[in-house]
C-alpha atoms as a PDB file:
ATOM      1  CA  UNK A   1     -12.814  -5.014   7.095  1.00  0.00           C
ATOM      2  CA  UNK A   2     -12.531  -1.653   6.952  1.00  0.00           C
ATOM      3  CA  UNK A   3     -11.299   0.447   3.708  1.00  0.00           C
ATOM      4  CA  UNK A   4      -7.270   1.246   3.226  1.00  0.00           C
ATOM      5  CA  UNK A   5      -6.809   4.865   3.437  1.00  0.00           C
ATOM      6  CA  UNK A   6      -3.845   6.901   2.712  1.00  0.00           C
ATOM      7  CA  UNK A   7      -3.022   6.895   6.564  1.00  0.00           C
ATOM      8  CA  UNK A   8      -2.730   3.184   6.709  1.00  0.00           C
ATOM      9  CA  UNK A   9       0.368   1.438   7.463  1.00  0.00           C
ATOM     10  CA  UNK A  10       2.371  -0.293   4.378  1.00  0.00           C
ATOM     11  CA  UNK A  11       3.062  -3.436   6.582  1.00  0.00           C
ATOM     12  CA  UNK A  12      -0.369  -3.651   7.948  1.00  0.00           C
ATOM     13  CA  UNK A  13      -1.656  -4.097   4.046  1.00  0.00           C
ATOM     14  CA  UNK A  14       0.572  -6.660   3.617  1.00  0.00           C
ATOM     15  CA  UNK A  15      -0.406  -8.220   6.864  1.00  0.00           C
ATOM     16  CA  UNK A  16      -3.874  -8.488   5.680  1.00  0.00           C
ATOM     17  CA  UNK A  17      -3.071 -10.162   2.416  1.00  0.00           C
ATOM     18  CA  UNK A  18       0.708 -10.809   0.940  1.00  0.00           C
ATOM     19  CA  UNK A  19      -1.306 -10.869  -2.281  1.00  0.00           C
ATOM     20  CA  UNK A  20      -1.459  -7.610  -2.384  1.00  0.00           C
ATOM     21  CA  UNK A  21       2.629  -6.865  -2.928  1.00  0.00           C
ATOM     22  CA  UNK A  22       1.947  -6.930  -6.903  1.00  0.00           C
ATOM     23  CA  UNK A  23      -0.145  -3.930  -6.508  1.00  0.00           C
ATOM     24  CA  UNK A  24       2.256  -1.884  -4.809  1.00  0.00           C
ATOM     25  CA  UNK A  25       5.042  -3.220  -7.215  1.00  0.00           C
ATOM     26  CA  UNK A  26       2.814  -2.091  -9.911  1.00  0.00           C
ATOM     27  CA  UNK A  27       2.904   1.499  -8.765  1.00  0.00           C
ATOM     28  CA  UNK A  28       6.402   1.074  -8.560  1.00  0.00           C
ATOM     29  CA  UNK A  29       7.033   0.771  -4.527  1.00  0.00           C
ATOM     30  CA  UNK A  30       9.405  -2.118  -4.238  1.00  0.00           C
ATOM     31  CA  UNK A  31      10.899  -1.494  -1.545  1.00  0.00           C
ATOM     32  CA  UNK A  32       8.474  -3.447   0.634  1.00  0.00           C
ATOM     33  CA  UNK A  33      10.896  -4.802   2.690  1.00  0.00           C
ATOM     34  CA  UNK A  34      12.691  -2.202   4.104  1.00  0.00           C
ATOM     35  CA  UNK A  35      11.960  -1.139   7.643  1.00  0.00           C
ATOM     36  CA  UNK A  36      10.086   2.195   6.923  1.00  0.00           C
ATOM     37  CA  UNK A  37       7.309   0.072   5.590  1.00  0.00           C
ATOM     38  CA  UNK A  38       6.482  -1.519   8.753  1.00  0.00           C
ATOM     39  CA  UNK A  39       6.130   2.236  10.062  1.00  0.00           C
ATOM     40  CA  UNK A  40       5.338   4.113   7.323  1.00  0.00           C
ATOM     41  CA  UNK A  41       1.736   5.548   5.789  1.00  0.00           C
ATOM     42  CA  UNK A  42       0.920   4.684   1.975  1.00  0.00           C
ATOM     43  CA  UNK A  43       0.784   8.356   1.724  1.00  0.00           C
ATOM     44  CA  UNK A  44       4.409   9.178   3.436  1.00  0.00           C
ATOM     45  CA  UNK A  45       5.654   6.412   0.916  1.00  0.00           C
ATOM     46  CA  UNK A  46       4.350   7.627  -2.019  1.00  0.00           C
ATOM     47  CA  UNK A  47       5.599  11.391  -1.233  1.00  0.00           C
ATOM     48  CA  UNK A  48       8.827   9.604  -0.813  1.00  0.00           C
ATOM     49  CA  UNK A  49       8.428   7.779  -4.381  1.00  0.00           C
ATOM     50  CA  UNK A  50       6.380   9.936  -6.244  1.00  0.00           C
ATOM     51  CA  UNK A  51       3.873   7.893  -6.524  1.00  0.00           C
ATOM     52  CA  UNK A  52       0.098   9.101  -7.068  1.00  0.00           C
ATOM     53  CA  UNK A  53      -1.217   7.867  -3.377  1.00  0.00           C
ATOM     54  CA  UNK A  54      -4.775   8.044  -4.179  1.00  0.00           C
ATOM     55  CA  UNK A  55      -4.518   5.848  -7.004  1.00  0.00           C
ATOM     56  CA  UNK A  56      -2.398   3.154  -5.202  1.00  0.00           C
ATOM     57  CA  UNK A  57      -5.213   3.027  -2.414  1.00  0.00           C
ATOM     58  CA  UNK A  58      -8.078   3.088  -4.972  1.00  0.00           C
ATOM     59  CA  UNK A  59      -6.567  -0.504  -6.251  1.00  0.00           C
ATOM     60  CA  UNK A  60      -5.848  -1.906  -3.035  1.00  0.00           C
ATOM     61  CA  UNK A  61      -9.287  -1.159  -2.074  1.00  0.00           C
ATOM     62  CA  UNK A  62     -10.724  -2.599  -5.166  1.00  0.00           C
ATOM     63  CA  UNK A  63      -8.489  -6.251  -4.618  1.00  0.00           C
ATOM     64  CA  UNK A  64      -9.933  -6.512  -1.127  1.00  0.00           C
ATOM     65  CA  UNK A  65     -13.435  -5.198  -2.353  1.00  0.00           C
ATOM     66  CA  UNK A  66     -12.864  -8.269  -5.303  1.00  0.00           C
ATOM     67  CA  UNK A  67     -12.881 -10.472  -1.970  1.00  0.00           C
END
């Protein structure tokens, strides 16, 4: 599998693993449900929420890297 980016799509993440919901709850997305995540990047989302992007994909990365 390739590595999440800052370009990927929210919904595809969760596609690949539910599990990883927790992580972007952690960083304080919880709107995971809405419809922008199914078309939205990680890094539109975070602009959005103010969220540091890089460190949101640097600990998605490391859960599926923990795989």
């Amino acid at each position: 599998m390739g590595k999440i980016t800052k370009d990927t799509i929210i919904m595809d993440v969760l596609m690949m693993d539910r599990a990883t919901a927790p992580i972007f709850i952690k960083h304080g997305m919880h709107c995971l449900g809405c419809p922008s995540s199914s078309g939205e990047s990680i890094e539109d989302a975070c602009a959005v929420h103010g969220i540091d992007a890089d460190k949101l994909v640097a600990d998605l990365n490391a859960f599926f890297d923990a795989q």
